[in-house]
Structure formats: structure tokens, C-alpha cells
PDB file of N, CA and C in Angstrom:
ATOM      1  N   UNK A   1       0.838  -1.169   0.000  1.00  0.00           N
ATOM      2  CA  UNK A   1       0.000   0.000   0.000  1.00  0.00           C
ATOM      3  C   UNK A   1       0.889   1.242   0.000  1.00  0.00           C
ATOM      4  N   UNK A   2       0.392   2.162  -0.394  1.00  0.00           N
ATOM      5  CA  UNK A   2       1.249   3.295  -0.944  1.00  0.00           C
ATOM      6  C   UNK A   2      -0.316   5.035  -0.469  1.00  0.00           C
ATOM      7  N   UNK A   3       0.643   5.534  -0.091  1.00  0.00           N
ATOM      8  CA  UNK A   3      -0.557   7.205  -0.600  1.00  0.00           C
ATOM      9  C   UNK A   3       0.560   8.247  -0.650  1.00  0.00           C
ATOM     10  N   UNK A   4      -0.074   8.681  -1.544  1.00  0.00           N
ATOM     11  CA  UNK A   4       0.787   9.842  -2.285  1.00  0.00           C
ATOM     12  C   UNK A   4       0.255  11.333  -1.261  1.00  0.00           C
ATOM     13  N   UNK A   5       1.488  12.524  -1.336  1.00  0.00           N
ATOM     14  CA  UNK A   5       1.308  13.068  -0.700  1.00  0.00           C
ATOM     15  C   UNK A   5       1.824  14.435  -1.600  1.00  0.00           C
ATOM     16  N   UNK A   6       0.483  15.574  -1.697  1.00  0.00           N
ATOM     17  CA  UNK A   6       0.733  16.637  -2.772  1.00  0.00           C
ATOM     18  C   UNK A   6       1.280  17.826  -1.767  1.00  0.00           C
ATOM     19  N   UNK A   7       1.963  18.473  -2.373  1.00  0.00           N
ATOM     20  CA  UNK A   7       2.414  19.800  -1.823  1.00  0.00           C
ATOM     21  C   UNK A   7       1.697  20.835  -3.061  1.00  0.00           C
ATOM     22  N   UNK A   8       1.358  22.015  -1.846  1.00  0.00           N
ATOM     23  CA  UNK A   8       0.672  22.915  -2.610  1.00  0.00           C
ATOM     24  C   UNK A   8       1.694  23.201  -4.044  1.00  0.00           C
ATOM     25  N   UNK A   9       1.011  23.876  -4.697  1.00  0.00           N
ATOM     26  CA  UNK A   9       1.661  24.439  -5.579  1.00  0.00           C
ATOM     27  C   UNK A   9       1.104  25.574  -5.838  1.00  0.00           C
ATOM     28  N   UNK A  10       0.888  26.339  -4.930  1.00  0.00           N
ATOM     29  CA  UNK A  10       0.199  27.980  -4.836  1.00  0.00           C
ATOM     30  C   UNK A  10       1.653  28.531  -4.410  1.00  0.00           C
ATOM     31  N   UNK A  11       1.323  29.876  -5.255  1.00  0.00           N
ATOM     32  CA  UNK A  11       2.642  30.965  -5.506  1.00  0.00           C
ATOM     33  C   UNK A  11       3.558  30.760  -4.262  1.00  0.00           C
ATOM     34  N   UNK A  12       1.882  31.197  -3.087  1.00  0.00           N
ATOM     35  CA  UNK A  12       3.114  31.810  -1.665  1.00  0.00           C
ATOM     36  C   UNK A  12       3.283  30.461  -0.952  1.00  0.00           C
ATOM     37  N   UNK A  13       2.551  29.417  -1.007  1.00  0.00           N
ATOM     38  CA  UNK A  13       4.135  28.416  -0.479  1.00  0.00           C
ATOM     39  C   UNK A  13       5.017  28.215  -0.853  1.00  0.00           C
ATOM     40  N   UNK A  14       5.440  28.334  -2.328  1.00  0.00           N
ATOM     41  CA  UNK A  14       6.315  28.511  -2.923  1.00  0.00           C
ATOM     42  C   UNK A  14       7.226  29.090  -3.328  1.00  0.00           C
ATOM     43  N   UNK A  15       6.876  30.277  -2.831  1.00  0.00           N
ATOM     44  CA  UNK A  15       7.729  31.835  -2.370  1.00  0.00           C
ATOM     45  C   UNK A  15       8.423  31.678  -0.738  1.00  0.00           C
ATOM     46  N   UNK A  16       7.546  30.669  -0.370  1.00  0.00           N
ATOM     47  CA  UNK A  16       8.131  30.566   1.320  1.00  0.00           C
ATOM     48  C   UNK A  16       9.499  30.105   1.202  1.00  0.00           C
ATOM     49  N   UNK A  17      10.091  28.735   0.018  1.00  0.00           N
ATOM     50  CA  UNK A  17      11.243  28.298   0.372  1.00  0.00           C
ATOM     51  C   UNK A  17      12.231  29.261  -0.715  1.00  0.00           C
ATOM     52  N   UNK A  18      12.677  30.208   0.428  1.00  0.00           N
ATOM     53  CA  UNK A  18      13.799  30.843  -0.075  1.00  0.00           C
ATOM     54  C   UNK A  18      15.320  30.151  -0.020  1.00  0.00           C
ATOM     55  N   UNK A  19      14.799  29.383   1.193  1.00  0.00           N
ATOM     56  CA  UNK A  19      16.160  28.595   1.272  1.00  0.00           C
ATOM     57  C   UNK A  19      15.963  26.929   2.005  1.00  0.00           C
ATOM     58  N   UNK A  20      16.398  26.290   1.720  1.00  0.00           N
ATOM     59  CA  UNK A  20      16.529  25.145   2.393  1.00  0.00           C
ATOM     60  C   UNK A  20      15.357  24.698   3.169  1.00  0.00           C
ATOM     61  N   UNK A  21      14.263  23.905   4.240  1.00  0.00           N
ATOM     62  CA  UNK A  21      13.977  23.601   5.208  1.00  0.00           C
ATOM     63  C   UNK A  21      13.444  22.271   5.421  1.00  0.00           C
ATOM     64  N   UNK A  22      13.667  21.976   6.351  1.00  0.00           N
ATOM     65  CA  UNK A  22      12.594  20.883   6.652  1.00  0.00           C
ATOM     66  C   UNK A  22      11.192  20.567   7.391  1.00  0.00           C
ATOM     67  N   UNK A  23      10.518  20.035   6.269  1.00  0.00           N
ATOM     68  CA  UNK A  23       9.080  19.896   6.815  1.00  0.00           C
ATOM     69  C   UNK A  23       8.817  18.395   7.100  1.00  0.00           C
ATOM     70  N   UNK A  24       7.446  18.170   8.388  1.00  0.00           N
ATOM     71  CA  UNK A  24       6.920  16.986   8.744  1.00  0.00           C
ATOM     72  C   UNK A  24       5.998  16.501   8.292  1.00  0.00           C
ATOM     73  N   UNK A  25       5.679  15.359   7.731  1.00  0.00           N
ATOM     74  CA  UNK A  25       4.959  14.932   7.200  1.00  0.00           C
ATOM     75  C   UNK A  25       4.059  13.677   8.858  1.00  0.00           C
ATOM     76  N   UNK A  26       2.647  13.798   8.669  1.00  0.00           N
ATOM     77  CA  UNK A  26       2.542  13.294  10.043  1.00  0.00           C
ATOM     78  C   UNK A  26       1.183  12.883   9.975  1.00  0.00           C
ATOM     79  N   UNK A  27       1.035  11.154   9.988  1.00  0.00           N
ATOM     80  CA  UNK A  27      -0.017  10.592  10.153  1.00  0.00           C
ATOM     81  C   UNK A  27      -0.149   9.624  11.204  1.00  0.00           C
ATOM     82  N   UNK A  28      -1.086   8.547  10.974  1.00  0.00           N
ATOM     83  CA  UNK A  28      -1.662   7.500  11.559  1.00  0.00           C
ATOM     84  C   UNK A  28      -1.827   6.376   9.880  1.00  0.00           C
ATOM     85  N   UNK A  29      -1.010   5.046  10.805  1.00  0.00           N
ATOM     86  CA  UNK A  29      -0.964   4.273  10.411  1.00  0.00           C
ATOM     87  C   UNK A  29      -1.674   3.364  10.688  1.00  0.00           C
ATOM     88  N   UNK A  30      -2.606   2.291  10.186  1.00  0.00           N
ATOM     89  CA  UNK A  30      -3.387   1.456  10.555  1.00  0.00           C
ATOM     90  C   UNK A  30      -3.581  -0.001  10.080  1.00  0.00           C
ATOM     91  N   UNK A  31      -3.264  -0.814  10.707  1.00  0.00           N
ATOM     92  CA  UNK A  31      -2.544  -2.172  10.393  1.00  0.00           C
ATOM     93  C   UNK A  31      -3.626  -3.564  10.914  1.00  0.00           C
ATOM     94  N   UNK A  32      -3.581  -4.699   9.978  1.00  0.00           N
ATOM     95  CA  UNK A  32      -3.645  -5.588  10.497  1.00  0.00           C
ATOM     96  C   UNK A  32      -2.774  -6.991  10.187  1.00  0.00           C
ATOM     97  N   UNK A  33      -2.097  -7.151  11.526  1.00  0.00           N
ATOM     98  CA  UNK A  33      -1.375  -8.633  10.725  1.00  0.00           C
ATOM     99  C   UNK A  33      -2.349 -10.047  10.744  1.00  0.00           C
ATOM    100  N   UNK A  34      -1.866 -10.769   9.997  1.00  0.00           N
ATOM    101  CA  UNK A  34      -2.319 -12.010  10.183  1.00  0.00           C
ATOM    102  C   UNK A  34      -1.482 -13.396  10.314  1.00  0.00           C
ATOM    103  N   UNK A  35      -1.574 -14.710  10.439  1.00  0.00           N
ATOM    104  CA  UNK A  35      -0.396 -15.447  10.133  1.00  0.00           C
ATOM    105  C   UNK A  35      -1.338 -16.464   9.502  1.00  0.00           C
ATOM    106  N   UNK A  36      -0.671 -17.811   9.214  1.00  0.00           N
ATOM    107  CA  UNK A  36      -1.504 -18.693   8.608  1.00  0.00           C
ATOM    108  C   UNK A  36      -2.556 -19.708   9.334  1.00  0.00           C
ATOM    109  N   UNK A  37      -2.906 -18.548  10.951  1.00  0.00           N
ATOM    110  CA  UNK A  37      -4.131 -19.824  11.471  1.00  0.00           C
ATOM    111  C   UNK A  37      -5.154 -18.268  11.647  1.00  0.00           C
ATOM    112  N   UNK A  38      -4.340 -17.410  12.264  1.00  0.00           N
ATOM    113  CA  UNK A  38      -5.581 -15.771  12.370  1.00  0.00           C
ATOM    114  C   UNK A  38      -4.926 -14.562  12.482  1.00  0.00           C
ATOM    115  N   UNK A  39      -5.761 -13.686  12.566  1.00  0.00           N
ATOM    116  CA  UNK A  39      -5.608 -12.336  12.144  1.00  0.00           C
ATOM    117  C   UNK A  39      -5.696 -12.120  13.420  1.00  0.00           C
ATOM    118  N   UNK A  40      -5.012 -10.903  13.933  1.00  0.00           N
ATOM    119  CA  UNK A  40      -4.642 -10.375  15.410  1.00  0.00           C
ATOM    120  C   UNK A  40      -5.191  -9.180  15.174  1.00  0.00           C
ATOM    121  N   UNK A  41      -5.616  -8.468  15.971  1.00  0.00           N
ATOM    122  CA  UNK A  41      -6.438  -7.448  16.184  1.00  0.00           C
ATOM    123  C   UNK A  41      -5.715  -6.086  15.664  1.00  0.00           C
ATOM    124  N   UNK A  42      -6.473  -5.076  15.343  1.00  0.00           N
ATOM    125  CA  UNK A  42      -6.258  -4.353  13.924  1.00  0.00           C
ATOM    126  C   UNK A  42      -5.019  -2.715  15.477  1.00  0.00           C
ATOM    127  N   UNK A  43      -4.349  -2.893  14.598  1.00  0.00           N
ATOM    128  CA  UNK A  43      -3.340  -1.924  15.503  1.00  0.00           C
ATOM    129  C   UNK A  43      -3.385  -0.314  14.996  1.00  0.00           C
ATOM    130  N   UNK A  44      -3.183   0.662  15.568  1.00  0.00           N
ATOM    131  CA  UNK A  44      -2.594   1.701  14.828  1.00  0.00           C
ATOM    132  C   UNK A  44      -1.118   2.036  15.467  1.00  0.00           C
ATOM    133  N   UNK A  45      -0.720   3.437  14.747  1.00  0.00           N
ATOM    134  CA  UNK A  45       0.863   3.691  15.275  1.00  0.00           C
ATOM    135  C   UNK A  45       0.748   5.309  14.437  1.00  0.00           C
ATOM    136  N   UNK A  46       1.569   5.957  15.062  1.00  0.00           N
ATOM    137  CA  UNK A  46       1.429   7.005  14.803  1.00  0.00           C
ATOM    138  C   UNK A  46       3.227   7.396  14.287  1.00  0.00           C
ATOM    139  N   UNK A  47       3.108   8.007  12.638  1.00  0.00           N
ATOM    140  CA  UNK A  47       4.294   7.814  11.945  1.00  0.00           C
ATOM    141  C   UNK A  47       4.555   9.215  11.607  1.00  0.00           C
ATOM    142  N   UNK A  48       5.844  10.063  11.513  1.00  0.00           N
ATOM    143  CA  UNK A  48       5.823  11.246  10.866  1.00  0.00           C
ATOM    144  C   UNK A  48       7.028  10.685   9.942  1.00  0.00           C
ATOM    145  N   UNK A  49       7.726  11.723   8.996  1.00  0.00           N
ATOM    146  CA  UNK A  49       8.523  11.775   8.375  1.00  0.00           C
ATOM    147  C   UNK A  49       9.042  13.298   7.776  1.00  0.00           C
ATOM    148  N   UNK A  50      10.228  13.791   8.166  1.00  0.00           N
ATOM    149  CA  UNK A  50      10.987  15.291   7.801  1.00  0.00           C
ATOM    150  C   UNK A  50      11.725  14.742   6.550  1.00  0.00           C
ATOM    151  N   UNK A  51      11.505  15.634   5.543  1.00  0.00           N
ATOM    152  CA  UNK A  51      11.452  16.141   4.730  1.00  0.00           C
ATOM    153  C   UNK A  51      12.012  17.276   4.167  1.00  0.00           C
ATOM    154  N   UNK A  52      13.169  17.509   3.643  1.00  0.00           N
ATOM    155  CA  UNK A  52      13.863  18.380   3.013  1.00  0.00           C
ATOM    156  C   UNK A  52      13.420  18.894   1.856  1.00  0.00           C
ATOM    157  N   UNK A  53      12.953  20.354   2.057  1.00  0.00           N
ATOM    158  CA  UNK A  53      12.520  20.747   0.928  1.00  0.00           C
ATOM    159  C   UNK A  53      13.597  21.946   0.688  1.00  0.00           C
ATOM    160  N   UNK A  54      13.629  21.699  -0.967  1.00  0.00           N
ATOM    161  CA  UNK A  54      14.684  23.092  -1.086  1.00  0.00           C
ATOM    162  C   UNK A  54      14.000  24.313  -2.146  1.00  0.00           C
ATOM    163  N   UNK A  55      14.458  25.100  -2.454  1.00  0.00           N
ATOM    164  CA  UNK A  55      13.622  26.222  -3.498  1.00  0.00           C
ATOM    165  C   UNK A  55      13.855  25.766  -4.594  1.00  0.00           C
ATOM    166  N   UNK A  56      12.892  26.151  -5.727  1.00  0.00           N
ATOM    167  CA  UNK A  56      12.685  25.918  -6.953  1.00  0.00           C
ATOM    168  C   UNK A  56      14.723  26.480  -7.700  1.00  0.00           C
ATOM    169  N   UNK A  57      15.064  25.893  -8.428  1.00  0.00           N
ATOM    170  CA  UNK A  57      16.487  26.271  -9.037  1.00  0.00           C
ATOM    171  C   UNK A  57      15.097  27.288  -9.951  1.00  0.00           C
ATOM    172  N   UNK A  58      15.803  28.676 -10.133  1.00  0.00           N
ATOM    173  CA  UNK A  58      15.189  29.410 -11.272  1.00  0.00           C
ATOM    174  C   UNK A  58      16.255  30.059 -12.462  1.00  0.00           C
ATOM    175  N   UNK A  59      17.902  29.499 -12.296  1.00  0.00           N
ATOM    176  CA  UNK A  59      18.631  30.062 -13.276  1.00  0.00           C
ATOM    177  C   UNK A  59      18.582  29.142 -14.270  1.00  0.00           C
ATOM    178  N   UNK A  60      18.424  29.468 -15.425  1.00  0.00           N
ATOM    179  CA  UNK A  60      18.753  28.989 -17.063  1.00  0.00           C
ATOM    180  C   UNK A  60      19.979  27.946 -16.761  1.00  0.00           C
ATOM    181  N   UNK A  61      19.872  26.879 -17.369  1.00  0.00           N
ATOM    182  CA  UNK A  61      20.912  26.011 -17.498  1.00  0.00           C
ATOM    183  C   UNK A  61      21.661  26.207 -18.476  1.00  0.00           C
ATOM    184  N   UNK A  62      22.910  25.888 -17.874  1.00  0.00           N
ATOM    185  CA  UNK A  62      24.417  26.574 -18.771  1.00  0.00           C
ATOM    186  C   UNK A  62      23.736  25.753 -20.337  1.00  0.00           C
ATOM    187  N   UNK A  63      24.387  27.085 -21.358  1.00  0.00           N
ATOM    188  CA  UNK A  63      23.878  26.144 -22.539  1.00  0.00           C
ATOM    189  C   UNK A  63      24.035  25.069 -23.399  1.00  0.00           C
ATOM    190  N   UNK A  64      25.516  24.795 -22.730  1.00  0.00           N
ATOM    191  CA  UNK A  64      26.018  23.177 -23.392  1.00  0.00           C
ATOM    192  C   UNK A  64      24.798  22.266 -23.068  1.00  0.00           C
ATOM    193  N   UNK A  65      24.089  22.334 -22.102  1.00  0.00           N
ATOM    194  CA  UNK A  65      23.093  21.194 -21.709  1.00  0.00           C
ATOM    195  C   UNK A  65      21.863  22.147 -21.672  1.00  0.00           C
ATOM    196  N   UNK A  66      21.852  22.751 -22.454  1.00  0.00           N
ATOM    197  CA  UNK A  66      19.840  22.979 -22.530  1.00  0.00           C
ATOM    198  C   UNK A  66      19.586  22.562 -23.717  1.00  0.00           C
ATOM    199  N   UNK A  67      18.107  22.039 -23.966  1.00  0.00           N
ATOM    200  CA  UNK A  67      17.374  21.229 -25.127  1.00  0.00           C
ATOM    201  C   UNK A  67      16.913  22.124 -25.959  1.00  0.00           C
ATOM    202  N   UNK A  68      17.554  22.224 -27.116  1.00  0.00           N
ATOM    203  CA  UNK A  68      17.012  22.798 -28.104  1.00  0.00           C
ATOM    204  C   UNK A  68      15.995  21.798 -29.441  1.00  0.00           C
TER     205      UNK A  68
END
């Protein structure tokens, strides 16, 4: 199982990273194991994850390597 996780893409959060930071990403996880005679009672856990976000690069790439 997988969930995807969007970051705004409105101007002023995006104006926020002037430089470097790290952000938390922070849920609830919710589980059930089983083995091959039963299933054990359904668990949660509570998970974050930091996250390095850096600013958009906005200079032109040198022109040996831009796509013409």
C-alpha cells in the first residue's frame, strides 16, 4: 500500500522556500497482521517523516546542456 502526498503548488508556499527547510509529514498508520491460522487485532501507530525541501532552481541552465 502506498498514498501519495501533494504539496501545494500555490505561488506563496512557494515563495516561502527561499532557502533550504525541513518539513513533517505526520499521520496515523493502521494495520492488520495475520499469520496462517488468524488475524490479530487491527493496531494503529502514529508515523511522521521530515522532509527536506529546497527552493525551486530558477537560473537557465548553462547552454552546453539545454534542449534545443
Amino acid at each position: 500500500m502506498r498514498q501519495d502526498v501533494v504539496v501545494s503548488a500555490d505561488r506563496t508556499f512557494i515563495s516561502a522556500f527561499t532557502q533550504a527547510k525541513t518539513i513533517t509529514l505526520k499521520g496515523t498508520l493502521f494495520y492488520q497482521a495475520c499469520d496462517s491460522e488468524k488475524c490479530y487485532l487491527p493496531q494503529k501507530s502514529v508515523v511522521s517523516w521530515d522532509v527536506r525541501v529546497i527552493p525551486l532552481d530558477r537560473e537557465r541552465a548553462p547552454e552546453g546542456i539545454q534542449h534545443k
